[in-house]
PDB file of N, CA and C in Angstrom:
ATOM      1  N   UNK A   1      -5.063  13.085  14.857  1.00  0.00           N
ATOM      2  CA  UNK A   1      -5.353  13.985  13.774  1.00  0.00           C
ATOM      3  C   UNK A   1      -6.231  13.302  12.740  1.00  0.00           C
ATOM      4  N   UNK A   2      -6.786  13.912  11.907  1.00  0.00           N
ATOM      5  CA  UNK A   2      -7.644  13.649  10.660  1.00  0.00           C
ATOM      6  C   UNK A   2      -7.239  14.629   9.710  1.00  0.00           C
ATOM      7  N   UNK A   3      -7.537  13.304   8.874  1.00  0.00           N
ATOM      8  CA  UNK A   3      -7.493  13.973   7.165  1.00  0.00           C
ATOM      9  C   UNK A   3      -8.428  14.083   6.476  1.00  0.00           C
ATOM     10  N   UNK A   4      -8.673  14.298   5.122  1.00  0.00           N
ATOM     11  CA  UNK A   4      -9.659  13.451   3.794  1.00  0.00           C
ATOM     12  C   UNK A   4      -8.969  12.658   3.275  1.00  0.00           C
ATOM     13  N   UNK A   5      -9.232  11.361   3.381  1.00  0.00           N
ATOM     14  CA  UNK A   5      -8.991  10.386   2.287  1.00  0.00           C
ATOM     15  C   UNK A   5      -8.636  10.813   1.083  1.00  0.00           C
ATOM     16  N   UNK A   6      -7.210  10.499   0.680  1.00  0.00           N
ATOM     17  CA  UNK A   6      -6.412  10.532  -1.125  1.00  0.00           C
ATOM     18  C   UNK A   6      -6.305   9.286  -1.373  1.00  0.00           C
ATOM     19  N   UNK A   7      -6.902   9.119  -2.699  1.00  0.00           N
ATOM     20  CA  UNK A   7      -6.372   8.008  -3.410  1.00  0.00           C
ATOM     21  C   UNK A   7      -5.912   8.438  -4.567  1.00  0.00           C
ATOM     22  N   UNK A   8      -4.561   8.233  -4.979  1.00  0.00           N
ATOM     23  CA  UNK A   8      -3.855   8.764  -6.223  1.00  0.00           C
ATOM     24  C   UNK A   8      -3.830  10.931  -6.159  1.00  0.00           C
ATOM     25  N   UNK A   9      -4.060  11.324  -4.992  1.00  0.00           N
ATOM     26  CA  UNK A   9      -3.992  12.734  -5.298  1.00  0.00           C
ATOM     27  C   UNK A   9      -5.368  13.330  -5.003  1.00  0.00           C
ATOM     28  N   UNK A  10      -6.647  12.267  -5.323  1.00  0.00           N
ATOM     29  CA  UNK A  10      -7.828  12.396  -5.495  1.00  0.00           C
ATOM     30  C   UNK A  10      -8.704  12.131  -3.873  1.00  0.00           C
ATOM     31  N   UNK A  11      -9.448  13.224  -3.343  1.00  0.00           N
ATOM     32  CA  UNK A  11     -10.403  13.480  -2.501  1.00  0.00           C
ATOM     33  C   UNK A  11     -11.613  12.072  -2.620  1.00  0.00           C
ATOM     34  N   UNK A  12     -11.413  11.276  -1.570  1.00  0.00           N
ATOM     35  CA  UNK A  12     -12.442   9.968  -1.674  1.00  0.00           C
ATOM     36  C   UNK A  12     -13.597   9.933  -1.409  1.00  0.00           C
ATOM     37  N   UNK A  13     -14.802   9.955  -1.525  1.00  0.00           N
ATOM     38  CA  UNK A  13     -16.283   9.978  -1.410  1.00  0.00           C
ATOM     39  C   UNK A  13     -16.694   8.576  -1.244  1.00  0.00           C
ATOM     40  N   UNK A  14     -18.266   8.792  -0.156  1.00  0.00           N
ATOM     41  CA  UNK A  14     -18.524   7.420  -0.067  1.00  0.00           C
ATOM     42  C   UNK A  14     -19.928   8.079   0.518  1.00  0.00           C
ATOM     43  N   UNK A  15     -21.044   7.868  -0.363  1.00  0.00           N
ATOM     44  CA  UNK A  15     -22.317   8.103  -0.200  1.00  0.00           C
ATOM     45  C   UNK A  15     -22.364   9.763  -0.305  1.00  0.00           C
ATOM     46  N   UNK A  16     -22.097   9.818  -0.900  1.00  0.00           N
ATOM     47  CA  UNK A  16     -21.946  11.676  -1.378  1.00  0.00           C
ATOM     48  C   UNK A  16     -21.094  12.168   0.353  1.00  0.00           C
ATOM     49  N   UNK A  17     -20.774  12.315   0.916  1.00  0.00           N
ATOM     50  CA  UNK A  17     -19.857  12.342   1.968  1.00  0.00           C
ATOM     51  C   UNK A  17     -18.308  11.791   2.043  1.00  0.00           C
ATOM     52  N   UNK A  18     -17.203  13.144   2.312  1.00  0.00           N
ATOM     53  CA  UNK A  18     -15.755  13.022   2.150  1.00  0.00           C
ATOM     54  C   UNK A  18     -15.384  12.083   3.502  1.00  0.00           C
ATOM     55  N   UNK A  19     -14.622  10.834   3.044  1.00  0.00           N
ATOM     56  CA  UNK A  19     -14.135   9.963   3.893  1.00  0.00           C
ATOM     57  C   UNK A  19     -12.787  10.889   4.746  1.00  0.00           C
ATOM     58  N   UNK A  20     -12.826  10.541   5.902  1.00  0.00           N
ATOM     59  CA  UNK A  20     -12.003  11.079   6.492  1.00  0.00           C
ATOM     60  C   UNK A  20     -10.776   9.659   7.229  1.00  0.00           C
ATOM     61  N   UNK A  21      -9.407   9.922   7.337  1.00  0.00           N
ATOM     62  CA  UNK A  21      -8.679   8.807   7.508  1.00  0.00           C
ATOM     63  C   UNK A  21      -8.088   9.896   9.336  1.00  0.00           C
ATOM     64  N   UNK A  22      -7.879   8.599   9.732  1.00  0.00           N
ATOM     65  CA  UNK A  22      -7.132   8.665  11.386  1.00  0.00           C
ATOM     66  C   UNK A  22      -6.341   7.825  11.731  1.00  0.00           C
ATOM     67  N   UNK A  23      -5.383   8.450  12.584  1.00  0.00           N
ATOM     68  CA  UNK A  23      -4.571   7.278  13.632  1.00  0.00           C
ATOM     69  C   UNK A  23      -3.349   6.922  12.128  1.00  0.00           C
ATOM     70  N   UNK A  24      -3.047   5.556  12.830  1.00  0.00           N
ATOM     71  CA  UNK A  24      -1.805   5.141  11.659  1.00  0.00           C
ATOM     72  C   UNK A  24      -2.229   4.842   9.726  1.00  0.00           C
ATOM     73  N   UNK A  25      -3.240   5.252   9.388  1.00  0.00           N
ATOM     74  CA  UNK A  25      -3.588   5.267   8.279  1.00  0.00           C
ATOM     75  C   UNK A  25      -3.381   7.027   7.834  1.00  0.00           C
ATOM     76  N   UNK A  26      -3.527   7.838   8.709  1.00  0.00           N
ATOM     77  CA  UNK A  26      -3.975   8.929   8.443  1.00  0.00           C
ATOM     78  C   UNK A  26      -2.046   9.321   8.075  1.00  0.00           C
ATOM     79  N   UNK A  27      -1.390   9.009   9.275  1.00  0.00           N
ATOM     80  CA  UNK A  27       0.385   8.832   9.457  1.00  0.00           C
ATOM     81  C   UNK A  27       0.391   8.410   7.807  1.00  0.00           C
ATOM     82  N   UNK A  28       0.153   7.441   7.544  1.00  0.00           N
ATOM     83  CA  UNK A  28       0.823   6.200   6.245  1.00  0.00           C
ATOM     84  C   UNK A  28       0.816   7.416   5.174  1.00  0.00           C
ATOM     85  N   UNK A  29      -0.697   8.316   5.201  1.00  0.00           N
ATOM     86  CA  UNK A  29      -1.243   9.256   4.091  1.00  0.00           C
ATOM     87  C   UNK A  29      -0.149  10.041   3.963  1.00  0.00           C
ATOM     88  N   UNK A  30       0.070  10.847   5.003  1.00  0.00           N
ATOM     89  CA  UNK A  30       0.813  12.190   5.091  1.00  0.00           C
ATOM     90  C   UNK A  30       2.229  11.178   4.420  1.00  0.00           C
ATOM     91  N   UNK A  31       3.199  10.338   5.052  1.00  0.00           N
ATOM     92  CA  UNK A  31       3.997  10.169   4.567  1.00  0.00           C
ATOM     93  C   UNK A  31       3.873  10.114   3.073  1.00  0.00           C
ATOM     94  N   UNK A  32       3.250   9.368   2.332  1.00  0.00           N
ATOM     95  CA  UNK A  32       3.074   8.881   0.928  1.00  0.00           C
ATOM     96  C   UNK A  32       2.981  10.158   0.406  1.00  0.00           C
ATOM     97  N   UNK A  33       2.300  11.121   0.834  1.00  0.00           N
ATOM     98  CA  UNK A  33       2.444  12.189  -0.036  1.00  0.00           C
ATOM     99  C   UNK A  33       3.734  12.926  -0.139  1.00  0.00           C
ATOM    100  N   UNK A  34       4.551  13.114   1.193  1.00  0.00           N
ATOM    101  CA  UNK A  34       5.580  13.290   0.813  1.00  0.00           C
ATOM    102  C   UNK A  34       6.433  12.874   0.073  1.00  0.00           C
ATOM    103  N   UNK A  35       6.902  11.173   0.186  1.00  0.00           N
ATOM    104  CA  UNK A  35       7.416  10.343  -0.595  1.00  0.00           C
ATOM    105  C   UNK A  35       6.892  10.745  -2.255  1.00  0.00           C
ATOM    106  N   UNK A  36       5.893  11.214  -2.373  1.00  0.00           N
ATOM    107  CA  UNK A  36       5.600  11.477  -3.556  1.00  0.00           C
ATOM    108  C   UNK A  36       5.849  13.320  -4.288  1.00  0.00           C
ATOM    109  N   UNK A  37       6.602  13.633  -3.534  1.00  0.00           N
ATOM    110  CA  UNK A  37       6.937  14.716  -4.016  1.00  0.00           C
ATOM    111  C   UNK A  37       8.652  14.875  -4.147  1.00  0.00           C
ATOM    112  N   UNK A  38       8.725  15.667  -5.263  1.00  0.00           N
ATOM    113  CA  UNK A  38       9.620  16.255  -5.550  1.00  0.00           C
ATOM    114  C   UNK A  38      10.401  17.417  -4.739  1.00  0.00           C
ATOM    115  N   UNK A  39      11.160  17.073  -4.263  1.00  0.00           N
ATOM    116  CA  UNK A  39      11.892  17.981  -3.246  1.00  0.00           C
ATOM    117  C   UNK A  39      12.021  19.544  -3.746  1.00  0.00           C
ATOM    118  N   UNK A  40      11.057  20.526  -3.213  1.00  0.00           N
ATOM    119  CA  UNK A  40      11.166  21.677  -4.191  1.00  0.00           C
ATOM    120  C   UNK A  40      10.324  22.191  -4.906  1.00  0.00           C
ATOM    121  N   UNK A  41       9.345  21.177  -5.527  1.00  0.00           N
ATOM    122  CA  UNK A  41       8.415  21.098  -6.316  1.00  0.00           C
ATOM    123  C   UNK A  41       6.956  21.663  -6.273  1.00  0.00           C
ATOM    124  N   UNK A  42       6.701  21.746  -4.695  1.00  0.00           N
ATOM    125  CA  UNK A  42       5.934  22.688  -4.133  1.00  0.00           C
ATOM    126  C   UNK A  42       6.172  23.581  -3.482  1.00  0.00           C
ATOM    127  N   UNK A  43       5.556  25.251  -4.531  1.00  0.00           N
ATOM    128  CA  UNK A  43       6.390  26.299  -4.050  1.00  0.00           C
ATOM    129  C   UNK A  43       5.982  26.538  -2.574  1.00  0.00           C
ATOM    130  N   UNK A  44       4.999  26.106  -1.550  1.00  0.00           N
ATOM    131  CA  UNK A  44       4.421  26.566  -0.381  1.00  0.00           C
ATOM    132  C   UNK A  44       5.513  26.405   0.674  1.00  0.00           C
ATOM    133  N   UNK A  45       6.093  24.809   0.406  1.00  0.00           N
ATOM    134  CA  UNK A  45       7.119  24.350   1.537  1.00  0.00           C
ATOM    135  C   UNK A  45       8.179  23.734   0.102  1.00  0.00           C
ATOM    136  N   UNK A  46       8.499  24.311  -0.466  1.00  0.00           N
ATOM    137  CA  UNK A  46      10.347  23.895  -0.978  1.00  0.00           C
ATOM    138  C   UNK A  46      11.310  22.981  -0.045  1.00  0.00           C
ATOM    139  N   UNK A  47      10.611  22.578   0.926  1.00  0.00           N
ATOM    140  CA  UNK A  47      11.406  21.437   1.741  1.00  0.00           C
ATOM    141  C   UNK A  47      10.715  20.183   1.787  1.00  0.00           C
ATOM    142  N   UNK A  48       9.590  20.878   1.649  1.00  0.00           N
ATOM    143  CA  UNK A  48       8.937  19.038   1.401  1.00  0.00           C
ATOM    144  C   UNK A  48       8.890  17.839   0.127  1.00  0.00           C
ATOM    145  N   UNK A  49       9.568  16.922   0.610  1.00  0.00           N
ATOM    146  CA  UNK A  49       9.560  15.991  -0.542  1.00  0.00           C
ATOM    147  C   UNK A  49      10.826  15.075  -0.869  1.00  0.00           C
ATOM    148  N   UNK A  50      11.026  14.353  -1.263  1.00  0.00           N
ATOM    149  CA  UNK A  50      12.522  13.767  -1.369  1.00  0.00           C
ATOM    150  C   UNK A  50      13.083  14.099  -2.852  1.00  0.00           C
ATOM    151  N   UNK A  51      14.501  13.727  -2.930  1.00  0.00           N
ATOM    152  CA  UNK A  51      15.135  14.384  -4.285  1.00  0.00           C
ATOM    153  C   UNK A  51      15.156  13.324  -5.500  1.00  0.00           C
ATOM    154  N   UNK A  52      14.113  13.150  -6.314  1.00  0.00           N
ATOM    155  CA  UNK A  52      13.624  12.136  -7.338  1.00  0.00           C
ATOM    156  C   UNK A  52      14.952  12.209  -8.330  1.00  0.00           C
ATOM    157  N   UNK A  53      16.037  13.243  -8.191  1.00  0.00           N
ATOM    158  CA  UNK A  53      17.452  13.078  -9.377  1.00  0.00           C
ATOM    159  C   UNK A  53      17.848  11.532  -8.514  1.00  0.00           C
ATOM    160  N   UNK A  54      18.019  11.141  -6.886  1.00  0.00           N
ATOM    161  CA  UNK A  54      18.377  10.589  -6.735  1.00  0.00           C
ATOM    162  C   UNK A  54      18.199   8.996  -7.345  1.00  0.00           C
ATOM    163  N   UNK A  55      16.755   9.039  -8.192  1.00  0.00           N
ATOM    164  CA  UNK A  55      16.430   7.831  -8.464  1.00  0.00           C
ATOM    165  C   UNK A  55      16.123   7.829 -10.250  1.00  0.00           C
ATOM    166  N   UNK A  56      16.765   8.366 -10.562  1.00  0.00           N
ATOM    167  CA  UNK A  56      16.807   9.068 -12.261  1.00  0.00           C
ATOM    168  C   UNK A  56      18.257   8.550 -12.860  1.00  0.00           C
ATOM    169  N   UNK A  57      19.853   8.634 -11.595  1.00  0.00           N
ATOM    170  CA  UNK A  57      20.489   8.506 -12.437  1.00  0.00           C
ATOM    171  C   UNK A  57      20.656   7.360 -13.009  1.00  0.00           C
ATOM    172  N   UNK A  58      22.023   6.826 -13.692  1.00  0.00           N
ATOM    173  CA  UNK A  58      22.230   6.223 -15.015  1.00  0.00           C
ATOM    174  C   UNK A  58      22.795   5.273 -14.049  1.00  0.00           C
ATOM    175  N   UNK A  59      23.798   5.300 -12.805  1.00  0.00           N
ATOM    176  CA  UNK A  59      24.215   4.315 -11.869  1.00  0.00           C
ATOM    177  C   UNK A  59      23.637   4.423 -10.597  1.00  0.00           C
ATOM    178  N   UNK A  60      22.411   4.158 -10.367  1.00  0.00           N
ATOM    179  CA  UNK A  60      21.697   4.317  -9.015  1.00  0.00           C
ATOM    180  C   UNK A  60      22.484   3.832  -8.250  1.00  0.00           C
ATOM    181  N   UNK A  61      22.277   4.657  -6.895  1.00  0.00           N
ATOM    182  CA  UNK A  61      22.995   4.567  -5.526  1.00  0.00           C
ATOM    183  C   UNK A  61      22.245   3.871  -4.841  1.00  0.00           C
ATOM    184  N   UNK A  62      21.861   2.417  -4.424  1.00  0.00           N
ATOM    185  CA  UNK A  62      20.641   2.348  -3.596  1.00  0.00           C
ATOM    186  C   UNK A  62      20.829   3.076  -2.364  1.00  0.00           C
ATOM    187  N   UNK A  63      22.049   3.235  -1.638  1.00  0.00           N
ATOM    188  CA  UNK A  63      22.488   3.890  -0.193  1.00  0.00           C
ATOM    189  C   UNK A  63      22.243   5.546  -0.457  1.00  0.00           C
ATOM    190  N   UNK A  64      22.122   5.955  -1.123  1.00  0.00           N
ATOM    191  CA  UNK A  64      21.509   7.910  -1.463  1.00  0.00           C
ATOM    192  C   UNK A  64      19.808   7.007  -1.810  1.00  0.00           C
ATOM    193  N   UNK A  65      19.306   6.228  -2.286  1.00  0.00           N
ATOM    194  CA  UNK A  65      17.757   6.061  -2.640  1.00  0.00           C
ATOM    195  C   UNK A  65      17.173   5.999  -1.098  1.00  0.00           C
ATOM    196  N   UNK A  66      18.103   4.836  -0.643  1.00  0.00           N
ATOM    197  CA  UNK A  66      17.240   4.373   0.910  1.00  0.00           C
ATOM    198  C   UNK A  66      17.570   6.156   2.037  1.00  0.00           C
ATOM    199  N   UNK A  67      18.678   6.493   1.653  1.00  0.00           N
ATOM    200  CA  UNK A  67      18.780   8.226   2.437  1.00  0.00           C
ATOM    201  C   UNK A  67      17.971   8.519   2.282  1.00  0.00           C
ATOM    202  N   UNK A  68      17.404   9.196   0.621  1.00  0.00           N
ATOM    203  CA  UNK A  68      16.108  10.250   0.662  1.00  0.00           C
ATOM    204  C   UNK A  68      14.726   9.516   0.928  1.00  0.00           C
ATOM    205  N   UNK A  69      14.622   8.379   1.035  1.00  0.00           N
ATOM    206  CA  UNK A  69      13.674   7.714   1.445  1.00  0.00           C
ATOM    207  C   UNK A  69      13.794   7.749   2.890  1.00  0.00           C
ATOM    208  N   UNK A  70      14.562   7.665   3.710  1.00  0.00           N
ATOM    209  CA  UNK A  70      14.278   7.887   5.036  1.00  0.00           C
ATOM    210  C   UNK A  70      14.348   9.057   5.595  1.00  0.00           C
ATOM    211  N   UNK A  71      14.994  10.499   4.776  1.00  0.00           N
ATOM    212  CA  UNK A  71      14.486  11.491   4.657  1.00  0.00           C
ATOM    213  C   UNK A  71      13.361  12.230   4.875  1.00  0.00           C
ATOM    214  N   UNK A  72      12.573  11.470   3.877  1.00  0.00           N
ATOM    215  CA  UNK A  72      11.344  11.926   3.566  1.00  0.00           C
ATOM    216  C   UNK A  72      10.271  11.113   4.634  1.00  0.00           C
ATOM    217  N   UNK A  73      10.785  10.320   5.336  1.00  0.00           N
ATOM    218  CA  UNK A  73       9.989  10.010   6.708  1.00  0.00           C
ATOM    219  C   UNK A  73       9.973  10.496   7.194  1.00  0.00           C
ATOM    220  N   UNK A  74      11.195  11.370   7.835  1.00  0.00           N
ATOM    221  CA  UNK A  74      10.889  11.483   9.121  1.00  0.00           C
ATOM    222  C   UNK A  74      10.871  13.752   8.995  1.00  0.00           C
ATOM    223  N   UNK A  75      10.127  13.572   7.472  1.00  0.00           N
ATOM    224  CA  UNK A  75       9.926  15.111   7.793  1.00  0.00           C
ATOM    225  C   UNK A  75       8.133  15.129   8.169  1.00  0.00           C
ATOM    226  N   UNK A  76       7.892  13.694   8.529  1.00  0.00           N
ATOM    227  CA  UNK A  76       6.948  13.577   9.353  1.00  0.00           C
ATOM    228  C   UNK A  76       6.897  13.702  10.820  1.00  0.00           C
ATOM    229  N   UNK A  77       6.338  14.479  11.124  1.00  0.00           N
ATOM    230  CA  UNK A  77       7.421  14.929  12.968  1.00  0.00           C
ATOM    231  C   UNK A  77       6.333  13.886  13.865  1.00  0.00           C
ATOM    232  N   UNK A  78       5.597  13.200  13.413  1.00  0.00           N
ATOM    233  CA  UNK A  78       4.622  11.993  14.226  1.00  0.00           C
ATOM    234  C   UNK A  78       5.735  10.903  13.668  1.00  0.00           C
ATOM    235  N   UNK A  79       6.588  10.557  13.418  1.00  0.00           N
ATOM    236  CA  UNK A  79       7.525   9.794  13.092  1.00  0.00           C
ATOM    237  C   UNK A  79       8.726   9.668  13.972  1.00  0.00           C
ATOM    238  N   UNK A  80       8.940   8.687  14.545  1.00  0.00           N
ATOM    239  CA  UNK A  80       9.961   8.676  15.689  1.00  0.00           C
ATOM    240  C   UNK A  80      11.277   8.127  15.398  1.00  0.00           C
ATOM    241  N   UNK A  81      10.880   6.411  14.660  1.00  0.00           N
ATOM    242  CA  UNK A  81      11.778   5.763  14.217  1.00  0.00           C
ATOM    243  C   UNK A  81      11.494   5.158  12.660  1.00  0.00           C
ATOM    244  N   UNK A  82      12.694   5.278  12.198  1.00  0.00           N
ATOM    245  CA  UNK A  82      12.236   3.820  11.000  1.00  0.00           C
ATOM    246  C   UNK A  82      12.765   2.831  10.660  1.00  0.00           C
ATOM    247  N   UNK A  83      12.207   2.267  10.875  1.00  0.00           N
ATOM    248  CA  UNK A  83      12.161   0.556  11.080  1.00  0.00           C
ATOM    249  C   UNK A  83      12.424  -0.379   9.811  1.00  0.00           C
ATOM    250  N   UNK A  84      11.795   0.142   8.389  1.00  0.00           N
ATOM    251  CA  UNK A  84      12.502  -1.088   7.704  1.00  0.00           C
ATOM    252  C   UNK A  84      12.256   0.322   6.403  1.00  0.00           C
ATOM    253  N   UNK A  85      12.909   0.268   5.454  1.00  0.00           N
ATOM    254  CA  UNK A  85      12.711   0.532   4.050  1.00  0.00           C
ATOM    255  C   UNK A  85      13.170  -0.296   2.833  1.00  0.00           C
ATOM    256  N   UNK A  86      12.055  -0.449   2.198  1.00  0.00           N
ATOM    257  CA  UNK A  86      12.354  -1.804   0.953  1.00  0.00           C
ATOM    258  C   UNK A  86      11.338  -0.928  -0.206  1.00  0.00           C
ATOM    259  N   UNK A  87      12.221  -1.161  -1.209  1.00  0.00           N
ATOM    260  CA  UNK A  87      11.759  -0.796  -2.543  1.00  0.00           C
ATOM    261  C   UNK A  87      12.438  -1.641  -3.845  1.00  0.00           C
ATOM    262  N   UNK A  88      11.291  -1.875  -4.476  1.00  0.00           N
ATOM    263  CA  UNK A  88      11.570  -2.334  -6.512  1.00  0.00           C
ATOM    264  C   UNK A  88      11.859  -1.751  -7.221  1.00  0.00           C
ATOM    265  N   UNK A  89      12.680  -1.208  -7.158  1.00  0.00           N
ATOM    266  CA  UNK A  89      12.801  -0.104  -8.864  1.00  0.00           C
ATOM    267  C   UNK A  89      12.873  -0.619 -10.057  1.00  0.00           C
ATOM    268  N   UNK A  90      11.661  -0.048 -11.164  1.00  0.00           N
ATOM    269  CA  UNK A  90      11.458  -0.725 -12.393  1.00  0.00           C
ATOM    270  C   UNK A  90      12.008   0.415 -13.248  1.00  0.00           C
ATOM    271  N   UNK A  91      13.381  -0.123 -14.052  1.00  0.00           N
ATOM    272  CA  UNK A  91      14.059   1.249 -14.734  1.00  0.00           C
ATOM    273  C   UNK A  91      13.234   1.004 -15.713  1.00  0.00           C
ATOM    274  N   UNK A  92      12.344   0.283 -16.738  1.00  0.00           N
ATOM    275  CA  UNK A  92      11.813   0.568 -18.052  1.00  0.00           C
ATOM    276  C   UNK A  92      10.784   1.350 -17.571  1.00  0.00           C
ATOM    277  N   UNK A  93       9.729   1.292 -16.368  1.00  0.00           N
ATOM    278  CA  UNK A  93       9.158   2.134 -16.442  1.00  0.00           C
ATOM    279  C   UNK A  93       9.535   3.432 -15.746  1.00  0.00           C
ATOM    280  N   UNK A  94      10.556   3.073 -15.253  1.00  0.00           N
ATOM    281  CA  UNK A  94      10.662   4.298 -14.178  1.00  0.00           C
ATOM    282  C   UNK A  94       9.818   4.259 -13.118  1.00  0.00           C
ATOM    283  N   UNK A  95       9.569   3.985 -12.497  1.00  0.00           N
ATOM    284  CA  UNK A  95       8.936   3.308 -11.434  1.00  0.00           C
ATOM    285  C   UNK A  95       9.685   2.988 -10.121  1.00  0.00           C
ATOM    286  N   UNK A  96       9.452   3.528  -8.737  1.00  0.00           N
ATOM    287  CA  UNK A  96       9.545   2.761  -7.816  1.00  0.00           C
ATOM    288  C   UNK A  96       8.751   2.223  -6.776  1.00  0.00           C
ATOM    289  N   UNK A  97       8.659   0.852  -6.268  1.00  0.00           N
ATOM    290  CA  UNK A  97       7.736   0.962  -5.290  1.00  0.00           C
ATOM    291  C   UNK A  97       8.046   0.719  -3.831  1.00  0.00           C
ATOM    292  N   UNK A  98       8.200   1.723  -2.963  1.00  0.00           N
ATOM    293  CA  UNK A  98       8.436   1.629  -1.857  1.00  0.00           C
ATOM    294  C   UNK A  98       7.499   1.289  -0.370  1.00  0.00           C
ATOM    295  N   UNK A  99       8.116  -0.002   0.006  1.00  0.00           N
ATOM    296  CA  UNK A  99       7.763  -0.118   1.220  1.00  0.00           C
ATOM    297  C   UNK A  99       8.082   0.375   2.309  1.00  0.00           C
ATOM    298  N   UNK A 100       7.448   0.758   3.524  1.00  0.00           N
ATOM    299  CA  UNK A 100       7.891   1.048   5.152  1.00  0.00           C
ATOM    300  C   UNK A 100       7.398   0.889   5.953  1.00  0.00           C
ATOM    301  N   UNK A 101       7.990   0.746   7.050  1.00  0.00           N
ATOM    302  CA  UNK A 101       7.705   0.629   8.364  1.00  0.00           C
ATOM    303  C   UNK A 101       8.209   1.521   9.433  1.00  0.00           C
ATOM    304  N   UNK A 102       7.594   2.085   9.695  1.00  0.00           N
ATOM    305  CA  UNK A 102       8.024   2.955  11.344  1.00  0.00           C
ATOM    306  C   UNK A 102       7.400   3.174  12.196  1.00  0.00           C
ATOM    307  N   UNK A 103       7.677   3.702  13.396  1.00  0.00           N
ATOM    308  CA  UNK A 103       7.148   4.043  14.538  1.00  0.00           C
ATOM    309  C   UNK A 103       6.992   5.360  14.993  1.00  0.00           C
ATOM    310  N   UNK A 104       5.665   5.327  15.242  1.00  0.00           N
ATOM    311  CA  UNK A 104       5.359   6.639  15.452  1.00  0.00           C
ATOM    312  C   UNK A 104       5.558   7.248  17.358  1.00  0.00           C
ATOM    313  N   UNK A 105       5.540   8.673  17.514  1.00  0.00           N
ATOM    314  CA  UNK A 105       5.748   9.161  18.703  1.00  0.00           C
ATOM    315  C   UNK A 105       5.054   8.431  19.570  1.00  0.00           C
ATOM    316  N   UNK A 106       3.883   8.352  19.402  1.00  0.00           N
ATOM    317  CA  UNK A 106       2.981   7.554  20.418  1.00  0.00           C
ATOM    318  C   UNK A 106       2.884   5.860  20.562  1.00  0.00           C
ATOM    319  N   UNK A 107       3.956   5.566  19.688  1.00  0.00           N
ATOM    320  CA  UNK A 107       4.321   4.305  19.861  1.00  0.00           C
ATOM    321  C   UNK A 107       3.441   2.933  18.901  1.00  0.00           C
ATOM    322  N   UNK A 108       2.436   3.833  17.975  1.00  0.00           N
ATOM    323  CA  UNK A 108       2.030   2.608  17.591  1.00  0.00           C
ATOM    324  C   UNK A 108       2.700   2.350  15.884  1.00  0.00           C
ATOM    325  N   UNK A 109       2.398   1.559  15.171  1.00  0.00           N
ATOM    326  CA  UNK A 109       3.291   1.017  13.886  1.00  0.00           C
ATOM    327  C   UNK A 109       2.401   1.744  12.972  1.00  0.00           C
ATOM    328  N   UNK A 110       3.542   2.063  12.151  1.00  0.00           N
ATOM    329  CA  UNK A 110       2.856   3.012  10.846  1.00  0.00           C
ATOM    330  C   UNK A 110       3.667   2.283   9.691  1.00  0.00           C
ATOM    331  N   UNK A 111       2.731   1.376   8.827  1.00  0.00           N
ATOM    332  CA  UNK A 111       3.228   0.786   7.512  1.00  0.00           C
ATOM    333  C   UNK A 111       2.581   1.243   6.447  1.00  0.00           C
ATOM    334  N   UNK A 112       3.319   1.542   5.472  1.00  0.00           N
ATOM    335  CA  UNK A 112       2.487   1.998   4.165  1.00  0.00           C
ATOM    336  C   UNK A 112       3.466   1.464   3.172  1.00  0.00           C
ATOM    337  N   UNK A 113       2.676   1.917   1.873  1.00  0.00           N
ATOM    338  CA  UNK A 113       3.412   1.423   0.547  1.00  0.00           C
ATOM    339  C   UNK A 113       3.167   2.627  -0.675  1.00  0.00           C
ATOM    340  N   UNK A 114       3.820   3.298  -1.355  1.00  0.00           N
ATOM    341  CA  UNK A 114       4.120   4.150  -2.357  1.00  0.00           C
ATOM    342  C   UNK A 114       4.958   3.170  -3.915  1.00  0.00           C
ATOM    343  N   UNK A 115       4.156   3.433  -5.024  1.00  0.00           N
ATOM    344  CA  UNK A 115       4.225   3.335  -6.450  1.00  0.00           C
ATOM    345  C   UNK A 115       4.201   4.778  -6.805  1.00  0.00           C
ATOM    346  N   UNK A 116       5.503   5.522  -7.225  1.00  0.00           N
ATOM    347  CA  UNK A 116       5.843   6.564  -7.789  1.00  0.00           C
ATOM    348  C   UNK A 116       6.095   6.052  -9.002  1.00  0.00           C
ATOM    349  N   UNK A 117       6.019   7.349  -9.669  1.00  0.00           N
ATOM    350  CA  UNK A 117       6.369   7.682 -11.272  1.00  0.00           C
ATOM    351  C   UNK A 117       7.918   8.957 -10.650  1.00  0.00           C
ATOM    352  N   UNK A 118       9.023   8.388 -11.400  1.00  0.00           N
ATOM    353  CA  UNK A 118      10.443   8.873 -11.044  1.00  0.00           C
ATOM    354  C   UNK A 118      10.962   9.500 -11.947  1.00  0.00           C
ATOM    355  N   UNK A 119      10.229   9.557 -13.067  1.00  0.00           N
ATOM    356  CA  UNK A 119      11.010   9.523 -14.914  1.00  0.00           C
ATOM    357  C   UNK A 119      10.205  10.244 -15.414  1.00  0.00           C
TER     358      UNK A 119
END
């Protein structure tokens, strides 16, 4: 599959022409955007996205953080397994930054990294 290149939300250009992303970069995209949504938050699919209360409250759960984080993988259906999830959470800024690793249907490695705003 192919996409357009997002960086931060934003459509990427390169010589007046839209970059297009494939293969396990194109995988990394789609996830991150999910990871970056609010479960709900877009009225089109109200299922897409993970539940950001989970990373708001006052006694974080890391075992409900790493759930909706692996959640929100595998409502990637090119997503088979997942393999590692690691994240920093910065409570002054509200901030998390999540790492992953998984495997996709066709067997090759899909790693990406997400810096959300949670707060």
């Amino acid at each position: 599959m192919e996409s357009f290149k997002l960086i931060n939300g934003d459509l990427v250009m390169e010589l007046g022409e839209l970059v297009v992303v494939n293969g396990q970069e194109e995988i990394a995209q789609c996830v991150k955007n999910v990871l970056g949504t609010n479960k709900a938050e877009w009225f089109l699919n109200p299922n897409m996205g993970i539940k950001f209360k989970a990373f708001l409250e006052k006694n974080l759960n890391e075992e409900e953080m790493r759930e909706q984080i692996r959640q929100g993988l595998f409502q990637e259906p090119r997503i088979k397994t997942v393999d590692k999830i690691a994240f920093d959470y910065d409570t002054k800024n509200r901030t998390i930054d999540v790492r992953f690793s998984a495997t996709a249907v066709d067997g090759q490695k899909v790693e990406g990294e997400v810096i959300q705003d949670v707060g």
